[in-house]
C-alpha atoms as a PDB file:
ATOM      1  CA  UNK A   1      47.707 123.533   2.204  1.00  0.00           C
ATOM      2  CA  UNK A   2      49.621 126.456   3.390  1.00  0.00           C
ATOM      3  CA  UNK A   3      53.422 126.246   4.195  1.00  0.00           C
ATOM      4  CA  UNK A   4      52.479 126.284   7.876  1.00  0.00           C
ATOM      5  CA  UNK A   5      50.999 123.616   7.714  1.00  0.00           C
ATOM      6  CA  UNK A   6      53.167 121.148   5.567  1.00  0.00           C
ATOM      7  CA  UNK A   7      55.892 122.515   7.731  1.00  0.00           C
ATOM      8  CA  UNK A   8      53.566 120.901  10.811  1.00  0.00           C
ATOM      9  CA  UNK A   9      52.907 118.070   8.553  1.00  0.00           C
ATOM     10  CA  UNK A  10      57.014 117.074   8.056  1.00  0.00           C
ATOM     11  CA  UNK A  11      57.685 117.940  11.528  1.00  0.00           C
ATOM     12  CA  UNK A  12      55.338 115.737  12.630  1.00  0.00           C
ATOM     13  CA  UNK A  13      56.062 112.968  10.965  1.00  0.00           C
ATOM     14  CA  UNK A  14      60.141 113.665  11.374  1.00  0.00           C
ATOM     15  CA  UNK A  15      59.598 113.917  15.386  1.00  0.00           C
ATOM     16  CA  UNK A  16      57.035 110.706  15.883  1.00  0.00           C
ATOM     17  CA  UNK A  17      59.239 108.607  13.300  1.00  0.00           C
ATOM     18  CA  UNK A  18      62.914 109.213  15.694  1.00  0.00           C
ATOM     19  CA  UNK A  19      60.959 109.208  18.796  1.00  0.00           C
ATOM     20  CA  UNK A  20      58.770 105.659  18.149  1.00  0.00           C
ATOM     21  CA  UNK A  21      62.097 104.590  16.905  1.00  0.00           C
ATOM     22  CA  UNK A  22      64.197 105.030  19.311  1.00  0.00           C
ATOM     23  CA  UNK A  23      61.163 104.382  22.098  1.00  0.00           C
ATOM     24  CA  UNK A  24      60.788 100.511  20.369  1.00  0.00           C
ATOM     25  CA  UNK A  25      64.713 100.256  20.575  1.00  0.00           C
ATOM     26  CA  UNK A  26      64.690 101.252  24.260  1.00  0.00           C
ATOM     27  CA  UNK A  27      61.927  98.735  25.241  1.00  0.00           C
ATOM     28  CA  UNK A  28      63.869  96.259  23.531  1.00  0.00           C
ATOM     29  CA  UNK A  29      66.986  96.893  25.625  1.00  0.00           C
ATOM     30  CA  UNK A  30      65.814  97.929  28.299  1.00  0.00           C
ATOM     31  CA  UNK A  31      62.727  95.396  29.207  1.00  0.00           C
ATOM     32  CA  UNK A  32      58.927  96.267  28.598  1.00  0.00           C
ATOM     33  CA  UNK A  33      58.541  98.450  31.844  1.00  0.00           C
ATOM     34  CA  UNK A  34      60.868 101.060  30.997  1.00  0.00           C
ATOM     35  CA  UNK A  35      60.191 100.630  27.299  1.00  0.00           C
ATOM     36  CA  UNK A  36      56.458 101.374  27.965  1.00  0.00           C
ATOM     37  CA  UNK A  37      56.834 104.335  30.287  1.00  0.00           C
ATOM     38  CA  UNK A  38      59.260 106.302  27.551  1.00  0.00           C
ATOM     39  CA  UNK A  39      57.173 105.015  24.709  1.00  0.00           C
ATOM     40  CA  UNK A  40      54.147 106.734  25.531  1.00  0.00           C
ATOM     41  CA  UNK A  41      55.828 110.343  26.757  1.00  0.00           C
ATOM     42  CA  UNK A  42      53.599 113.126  24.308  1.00  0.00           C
ATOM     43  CA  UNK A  43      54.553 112.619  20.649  1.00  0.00           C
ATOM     44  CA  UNK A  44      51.600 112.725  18.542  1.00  0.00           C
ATOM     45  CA  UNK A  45      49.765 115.589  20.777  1.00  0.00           C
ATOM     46  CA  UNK A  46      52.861 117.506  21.088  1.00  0.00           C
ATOM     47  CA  UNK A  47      53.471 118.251  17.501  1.00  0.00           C
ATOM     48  CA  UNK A  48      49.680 117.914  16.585  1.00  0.00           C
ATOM     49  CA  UNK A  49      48.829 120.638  19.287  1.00  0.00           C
ATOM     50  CA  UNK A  50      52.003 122.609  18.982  1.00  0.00           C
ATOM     51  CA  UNK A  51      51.239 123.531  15.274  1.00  0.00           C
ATOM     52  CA  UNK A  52      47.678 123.705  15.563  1.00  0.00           C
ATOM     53  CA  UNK A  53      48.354 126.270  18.073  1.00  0.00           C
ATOM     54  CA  UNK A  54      50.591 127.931  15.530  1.00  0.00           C
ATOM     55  CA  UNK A  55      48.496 127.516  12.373  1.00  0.00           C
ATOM     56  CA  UNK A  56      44.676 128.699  14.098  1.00  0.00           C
ATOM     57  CA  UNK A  57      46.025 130.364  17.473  1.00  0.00           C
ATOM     58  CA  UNK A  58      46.235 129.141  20.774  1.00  0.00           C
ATOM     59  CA  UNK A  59      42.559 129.837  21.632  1.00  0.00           C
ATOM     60  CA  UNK A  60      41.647 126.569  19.140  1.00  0.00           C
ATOM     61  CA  UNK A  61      44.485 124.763  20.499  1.00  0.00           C
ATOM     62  CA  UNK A  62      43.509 125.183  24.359  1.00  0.00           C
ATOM     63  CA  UNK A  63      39.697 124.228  22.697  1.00  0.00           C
ATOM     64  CA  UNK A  64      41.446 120.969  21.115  1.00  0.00           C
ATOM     65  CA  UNK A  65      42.404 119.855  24.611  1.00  0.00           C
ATOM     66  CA  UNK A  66      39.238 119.506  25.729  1.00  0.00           C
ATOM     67  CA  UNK A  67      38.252 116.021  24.188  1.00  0.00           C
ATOM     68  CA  UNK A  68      41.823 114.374  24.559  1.00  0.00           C
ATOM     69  CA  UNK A  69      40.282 112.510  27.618  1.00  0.00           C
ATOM     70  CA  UNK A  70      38.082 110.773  25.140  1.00  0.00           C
ATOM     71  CA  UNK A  71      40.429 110.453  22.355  1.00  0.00           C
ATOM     72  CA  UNK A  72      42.387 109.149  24.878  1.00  0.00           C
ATOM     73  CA  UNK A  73      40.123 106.247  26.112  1.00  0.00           C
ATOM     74  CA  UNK A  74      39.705 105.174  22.578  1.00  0.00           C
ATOM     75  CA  UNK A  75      42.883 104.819  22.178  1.00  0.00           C
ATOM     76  CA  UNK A  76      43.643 103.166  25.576  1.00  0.00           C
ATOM     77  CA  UNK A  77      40.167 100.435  23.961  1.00  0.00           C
ATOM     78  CA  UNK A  78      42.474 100.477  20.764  1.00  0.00           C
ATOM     79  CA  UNK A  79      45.377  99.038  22.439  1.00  0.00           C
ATOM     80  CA  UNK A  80      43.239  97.321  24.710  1.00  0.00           C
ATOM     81  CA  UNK A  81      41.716  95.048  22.170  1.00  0.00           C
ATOM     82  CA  UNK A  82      44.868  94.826  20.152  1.00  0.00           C
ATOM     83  CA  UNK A  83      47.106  93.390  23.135  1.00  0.00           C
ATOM     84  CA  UNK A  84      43.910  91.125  24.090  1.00  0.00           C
ATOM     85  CA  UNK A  85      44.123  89.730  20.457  1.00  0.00           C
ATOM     86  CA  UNK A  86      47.202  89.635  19.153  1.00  0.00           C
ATOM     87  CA  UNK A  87      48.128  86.410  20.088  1.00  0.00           C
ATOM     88  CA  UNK A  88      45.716  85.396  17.419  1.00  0.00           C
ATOM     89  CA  UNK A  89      47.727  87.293  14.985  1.00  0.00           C
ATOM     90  CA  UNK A  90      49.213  90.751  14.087  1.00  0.00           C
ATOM     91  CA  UNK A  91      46.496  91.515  11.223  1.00  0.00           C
ATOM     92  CA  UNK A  92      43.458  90.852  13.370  1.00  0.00           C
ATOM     93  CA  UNK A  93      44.566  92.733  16.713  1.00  0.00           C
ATOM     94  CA  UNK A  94      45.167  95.773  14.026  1.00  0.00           C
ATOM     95  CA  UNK A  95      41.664  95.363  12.383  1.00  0.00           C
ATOM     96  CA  UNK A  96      39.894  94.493  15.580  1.00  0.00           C
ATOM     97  CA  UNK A  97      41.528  97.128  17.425  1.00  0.00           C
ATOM     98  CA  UNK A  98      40.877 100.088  14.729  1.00  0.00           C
ATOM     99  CA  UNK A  99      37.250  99.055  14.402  1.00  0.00           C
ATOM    100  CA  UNK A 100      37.307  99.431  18.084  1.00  0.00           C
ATOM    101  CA  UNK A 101      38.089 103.261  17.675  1.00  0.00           C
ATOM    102  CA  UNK A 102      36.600 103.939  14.642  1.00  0.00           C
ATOM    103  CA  UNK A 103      33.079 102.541  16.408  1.00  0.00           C
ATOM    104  CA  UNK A 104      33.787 104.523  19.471  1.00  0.00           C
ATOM    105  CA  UNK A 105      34.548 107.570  17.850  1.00  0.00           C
ATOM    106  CA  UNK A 106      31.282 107.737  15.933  1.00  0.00           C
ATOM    107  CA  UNK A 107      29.470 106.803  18.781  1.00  0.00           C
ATOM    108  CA  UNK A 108      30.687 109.762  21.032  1.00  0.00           C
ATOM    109  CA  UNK A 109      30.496 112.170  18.705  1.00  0.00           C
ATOM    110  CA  UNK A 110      26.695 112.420  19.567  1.00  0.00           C
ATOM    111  CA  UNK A 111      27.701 113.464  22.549  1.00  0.00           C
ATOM    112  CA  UNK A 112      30.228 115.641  21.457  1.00  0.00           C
ATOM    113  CA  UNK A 113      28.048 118.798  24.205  1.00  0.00           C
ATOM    114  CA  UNK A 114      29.573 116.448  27.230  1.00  0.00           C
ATOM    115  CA  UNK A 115      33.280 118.205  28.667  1.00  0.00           C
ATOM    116  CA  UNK A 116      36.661 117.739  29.690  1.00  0.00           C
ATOM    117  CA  UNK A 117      35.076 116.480  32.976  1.00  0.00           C
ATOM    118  CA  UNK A 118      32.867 113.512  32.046  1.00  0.00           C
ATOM    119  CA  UNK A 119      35.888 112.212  29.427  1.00  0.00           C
ATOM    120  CA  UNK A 120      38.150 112.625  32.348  1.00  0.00           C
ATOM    121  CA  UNK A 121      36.522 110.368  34.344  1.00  0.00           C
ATOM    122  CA  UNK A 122      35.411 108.006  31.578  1.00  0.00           C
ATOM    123  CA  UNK A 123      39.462 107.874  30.498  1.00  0.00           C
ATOM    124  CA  UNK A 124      40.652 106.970  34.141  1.00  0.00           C
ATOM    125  CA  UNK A 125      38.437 104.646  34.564  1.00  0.00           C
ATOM    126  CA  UNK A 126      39.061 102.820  31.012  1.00  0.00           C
ATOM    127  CA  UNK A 127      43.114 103.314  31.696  1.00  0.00           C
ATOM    128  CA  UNK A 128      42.724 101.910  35.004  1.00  0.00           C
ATOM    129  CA  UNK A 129      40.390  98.997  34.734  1.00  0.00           C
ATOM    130  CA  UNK A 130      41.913  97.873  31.585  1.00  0.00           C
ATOM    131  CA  UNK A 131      45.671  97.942  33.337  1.00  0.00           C
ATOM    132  CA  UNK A 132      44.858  95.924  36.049  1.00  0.00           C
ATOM    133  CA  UNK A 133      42.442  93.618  34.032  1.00  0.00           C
ATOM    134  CA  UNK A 134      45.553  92.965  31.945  1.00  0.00           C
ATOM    135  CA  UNK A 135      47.866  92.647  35.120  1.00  0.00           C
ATOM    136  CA  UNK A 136      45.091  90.729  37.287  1.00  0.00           C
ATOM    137  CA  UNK A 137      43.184  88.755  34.967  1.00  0.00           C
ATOM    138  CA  UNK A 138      45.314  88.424  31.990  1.00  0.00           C
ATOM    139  CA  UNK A 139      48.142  87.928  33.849  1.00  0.00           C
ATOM    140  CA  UNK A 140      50.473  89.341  30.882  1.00  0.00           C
ATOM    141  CA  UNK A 141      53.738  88.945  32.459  1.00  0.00           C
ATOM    142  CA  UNK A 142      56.701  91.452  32.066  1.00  0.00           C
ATOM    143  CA  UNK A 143      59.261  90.949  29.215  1.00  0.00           C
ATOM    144  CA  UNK A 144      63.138  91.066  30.170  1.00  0.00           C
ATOM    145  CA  UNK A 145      65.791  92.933  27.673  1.00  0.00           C
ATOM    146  CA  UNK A 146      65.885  91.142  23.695  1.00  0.00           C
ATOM    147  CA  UNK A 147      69.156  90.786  22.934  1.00  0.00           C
ATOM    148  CA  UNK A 148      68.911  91.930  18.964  1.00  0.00           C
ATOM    149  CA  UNK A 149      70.973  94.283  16.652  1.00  0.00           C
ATOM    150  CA  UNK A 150      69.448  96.604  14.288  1.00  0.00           C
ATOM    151  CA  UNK A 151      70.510  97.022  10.286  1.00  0.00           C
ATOM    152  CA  UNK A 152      70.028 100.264   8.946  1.00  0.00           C
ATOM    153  CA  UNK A 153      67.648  99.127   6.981  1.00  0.00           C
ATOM    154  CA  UNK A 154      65.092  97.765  10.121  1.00  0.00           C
ATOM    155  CA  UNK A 155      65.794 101.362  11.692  1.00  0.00           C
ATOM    156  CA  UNK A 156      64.587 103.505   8.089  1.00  0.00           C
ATOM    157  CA  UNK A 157      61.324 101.047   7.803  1.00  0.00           C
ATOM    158  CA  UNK A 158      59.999 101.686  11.932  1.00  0.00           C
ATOM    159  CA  UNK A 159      61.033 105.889  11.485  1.00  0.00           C
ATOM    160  CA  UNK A 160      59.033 105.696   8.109  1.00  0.00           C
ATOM    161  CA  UNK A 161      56.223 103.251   9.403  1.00  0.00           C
ATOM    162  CA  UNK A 162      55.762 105.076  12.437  1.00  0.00           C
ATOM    163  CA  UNK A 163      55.827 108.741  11.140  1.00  0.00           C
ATOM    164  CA  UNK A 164      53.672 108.086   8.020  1.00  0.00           C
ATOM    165  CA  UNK A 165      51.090 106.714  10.435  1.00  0.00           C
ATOM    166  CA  UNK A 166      51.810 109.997  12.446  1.00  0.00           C
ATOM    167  CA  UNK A 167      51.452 112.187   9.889  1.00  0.00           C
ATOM    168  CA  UNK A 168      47.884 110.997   8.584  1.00  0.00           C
ATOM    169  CA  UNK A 169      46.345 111.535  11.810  1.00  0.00           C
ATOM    170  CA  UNK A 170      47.777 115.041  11.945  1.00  0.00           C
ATOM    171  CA  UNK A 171      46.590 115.462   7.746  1.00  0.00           C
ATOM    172  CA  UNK A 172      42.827 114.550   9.875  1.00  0.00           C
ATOM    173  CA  UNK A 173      43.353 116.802  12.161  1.00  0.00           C
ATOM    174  CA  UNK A 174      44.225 119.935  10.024  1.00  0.00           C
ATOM    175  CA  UNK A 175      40.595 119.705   8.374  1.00  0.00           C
ATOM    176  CA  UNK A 176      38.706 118.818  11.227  1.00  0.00           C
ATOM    177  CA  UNK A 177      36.493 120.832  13.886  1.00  0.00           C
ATOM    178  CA  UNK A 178      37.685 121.317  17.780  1.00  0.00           C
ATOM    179  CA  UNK A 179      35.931 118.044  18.624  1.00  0.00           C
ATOM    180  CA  UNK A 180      37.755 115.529  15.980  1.00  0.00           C
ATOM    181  CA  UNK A 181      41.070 117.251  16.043  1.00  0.00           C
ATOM    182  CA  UNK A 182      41.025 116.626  19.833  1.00  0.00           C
ATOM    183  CA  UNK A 183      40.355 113.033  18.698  1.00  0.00           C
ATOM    184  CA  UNK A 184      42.811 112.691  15.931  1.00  0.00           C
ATOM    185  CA  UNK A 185      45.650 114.866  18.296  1.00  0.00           C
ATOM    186  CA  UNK A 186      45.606 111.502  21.074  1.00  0.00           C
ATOM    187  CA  UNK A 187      44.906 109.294  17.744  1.00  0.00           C
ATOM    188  CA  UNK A 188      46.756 105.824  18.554  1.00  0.00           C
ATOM    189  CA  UNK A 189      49.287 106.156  16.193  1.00  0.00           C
ATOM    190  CA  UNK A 190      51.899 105.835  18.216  1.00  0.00           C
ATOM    191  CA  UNK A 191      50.369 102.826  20.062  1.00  0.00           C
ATOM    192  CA  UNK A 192      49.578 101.240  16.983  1.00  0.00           C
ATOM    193  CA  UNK A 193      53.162 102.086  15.431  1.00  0.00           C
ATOM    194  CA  UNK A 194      55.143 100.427  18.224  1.00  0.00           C
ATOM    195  CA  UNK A 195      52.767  97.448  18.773  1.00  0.00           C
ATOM    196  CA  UNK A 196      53.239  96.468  14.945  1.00  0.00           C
ATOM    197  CA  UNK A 197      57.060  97.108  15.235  1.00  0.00           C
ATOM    198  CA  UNK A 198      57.410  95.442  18.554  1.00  0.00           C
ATOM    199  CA  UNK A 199      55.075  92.106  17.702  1.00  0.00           C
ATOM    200  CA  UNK A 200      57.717  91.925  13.997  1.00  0.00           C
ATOM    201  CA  UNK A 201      61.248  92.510  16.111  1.00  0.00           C
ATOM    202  CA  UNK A 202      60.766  90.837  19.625  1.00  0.00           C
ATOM    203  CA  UNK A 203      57.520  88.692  19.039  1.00  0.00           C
ATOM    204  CA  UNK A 204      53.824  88.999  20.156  1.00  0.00           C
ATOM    205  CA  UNK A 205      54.510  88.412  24.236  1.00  0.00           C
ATOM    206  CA  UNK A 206      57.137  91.368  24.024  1.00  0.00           C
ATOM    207  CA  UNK A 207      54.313  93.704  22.720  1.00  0.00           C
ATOM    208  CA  UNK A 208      51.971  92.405  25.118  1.00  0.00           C
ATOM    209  CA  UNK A 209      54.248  92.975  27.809  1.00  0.00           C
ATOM    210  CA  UNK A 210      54.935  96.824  26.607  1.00  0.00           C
ATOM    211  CA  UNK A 211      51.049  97.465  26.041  1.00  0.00           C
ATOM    212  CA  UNK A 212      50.064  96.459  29.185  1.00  0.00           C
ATOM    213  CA  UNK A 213      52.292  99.114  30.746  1.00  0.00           C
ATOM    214  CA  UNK A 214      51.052 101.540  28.453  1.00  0.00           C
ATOM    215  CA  UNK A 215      47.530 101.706  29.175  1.00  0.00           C
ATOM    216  CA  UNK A 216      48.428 103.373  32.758  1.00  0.00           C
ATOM    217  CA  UNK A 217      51.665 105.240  31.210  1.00  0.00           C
ATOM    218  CA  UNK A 218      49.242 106.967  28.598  1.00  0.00           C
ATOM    219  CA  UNK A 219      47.516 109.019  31.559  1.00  0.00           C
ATOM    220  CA  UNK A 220      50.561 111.531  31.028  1.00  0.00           C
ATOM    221  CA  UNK A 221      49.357 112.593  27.745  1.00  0.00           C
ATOM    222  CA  UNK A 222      46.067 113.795  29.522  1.00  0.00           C
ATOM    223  CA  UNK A 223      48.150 115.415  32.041  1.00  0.00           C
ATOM    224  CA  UNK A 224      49.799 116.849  29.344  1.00  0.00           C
ATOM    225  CA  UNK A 225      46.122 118.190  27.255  1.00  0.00           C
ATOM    226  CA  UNK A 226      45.645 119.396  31.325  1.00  0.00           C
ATOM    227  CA  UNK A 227      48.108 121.748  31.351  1.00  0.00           C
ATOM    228  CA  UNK A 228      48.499 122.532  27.937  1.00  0.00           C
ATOM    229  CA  UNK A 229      44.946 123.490  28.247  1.00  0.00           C
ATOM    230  CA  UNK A 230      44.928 125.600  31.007  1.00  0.00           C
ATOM    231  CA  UNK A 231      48.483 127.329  29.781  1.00  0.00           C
ATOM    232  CA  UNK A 232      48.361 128.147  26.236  1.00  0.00           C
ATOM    233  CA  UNK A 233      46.104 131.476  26.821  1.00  0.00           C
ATOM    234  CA  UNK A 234      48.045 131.915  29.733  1.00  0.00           C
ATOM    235  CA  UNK A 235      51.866 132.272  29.275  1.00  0.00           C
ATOM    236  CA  UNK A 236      52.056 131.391  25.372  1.00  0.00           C
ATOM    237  CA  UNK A 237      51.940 128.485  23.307  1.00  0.00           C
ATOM    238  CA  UNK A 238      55.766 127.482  23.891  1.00  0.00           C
ATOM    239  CA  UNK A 239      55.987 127.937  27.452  1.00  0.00           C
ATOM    240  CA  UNK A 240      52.976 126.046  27.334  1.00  0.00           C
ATOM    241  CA  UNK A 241      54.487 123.559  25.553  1.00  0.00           C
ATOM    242  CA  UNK A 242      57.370 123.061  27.582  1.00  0.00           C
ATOM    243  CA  UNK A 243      55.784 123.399  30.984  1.00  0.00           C
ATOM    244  CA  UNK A 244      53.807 120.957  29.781  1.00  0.00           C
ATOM    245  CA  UNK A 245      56.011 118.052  28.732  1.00  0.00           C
ATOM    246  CA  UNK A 246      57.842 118.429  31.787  1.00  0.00           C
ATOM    247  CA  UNK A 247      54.965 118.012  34.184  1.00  0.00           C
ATOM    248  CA  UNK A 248      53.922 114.726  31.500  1.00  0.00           C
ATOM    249  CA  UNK A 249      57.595 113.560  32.302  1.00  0.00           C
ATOM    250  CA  UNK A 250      56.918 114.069  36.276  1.00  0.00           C
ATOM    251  CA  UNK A 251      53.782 112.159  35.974  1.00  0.00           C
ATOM    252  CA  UNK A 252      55.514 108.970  34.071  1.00  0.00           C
ATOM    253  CA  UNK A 253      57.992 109.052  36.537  1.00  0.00           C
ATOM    254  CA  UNK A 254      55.739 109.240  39.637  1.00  0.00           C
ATOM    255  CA  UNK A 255      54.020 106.201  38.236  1.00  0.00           C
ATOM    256  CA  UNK A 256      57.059 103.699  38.011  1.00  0.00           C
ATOM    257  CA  UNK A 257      57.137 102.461  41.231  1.00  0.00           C
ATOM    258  CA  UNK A 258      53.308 101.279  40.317  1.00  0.00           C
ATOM    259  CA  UNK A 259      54.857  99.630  37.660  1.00  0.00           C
ATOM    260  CA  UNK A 260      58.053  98.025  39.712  1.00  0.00           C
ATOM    261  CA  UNK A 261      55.442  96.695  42.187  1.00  0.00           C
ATOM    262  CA  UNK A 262      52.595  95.388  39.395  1.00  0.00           C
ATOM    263  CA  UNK A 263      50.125  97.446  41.528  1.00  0.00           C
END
């Protein structure tokens, strides 16, 4: 491993461990709504796609973007599963939910020819169908503010937890073709960080609460592959970068009064 890339790799899992931090301490204090829509802002696929644009050029990064759509509907059937299940217990939402992927994944990589177009639509739909399934026919209700104070301790084991999880699906990414590292760059690890670390602080209805919002919040991170995409070649890979995030940022925001109203 070049010094690149272990640069990328401790980056990585620096960035995703503060952000997922900080983003489980804000839905906490802040209720599941808000917590939800911050949570899910670009963290993996920011540094995943920033440094893959460093380390093989922006060409391959603009390439990676186009199966985020899918990755991103797996991980939307990840979370999915896991906030359908985890009232049965953390360990089997995080096993069901993983198989989930892991099934999905195989299976669409024979038809890895398809583009950015049919995993577009196949993402929206998933996002969605499973948002208002959860909202209609789950009826998973909104969680208030948790009143709870935070040890350093509890604040060292989510920024480790989340960023180690973070930094294997980037370590994936690094050796894999355009096709997987687009999978592996929208990898749930930040869904599947938060969920853990929300279901052990504020209890499995709190987690619930804060996946169900981010089924429909995650559609910024295809926004952001959109843009990236289309910018990278364009006006750079940090422009891109930037342009990007903010227009992710826009999106989140444009969706909250979704949210306020429960669609």
């Amino acid at each position: 491993m070049d010094i690149l890339f272990i640069q990328r790799l401790f980056l990585s899992v620096i960035v995703a461990g503060v952000w997922i931090t900080l983003a489980t301490i804000i839905s906490e204090k802040m209720g599941s709504k808000l917590g939800g829509m911050i949570g899910n802002l670009p963290s993996t696929i920011f540094t995943s796609l920033l440094f893959i644009g460093i380390t093989q050029g922006v060409d391959f990064a603009a390439a990676t973007t186009v199966t985020v759509p899918l990755g991103m509907f797996l991980s939307t059937m990840f979370l999915f599963v896991f906030i359908s299940l985890v009232s049965k217990g953390l360990i089997p939402a995080v096993t069901a939910g993983l198989l989930t992927w892991i099934a999905l994944a195989i299976l669409f990589s024979l038809f890895k020819d398809y583009g950015v177009i049919t995993w577009s639509v196949l993402y929206f739909l998933g996002a969605i169908g499973t948002y208002l399934f959860a909202e209609k026919v789950q009826k998973i209700p909104s969680s208030g503010k948790v009143k709870k104070s935070y040890s350093f301790g509890q604040i060292t084991f989510r920024a480790l937890f989340a960023g180690s999880i973070v930094g294997l699906s980037v370590l994936v990414a690094q050796i894999s073709s355009p096709f997987w590292a687009g999978l592996f760059a929208s990898f749930p690890a930040m869904m599947l960080s938060a969920m853990v670390i929300l279901t052990l602080s504020a209890g499995y209805p709190f987690a619930r609460a804060t996946g169900k919002v981010m089924l429909l919040a995650s559609t910024n991170i295809v926004i952001y592959s959109y843009v990236a995409g289309a910018l990278f070649p364009v006006i750079g890979l940090w422009w891109g970068t930037l342009t990007a995030y903010a227009i992710a940022a826009a999106w989140v925001f444009f969706l909250k009064p979704l949210f306020d109203k429960g669609l």
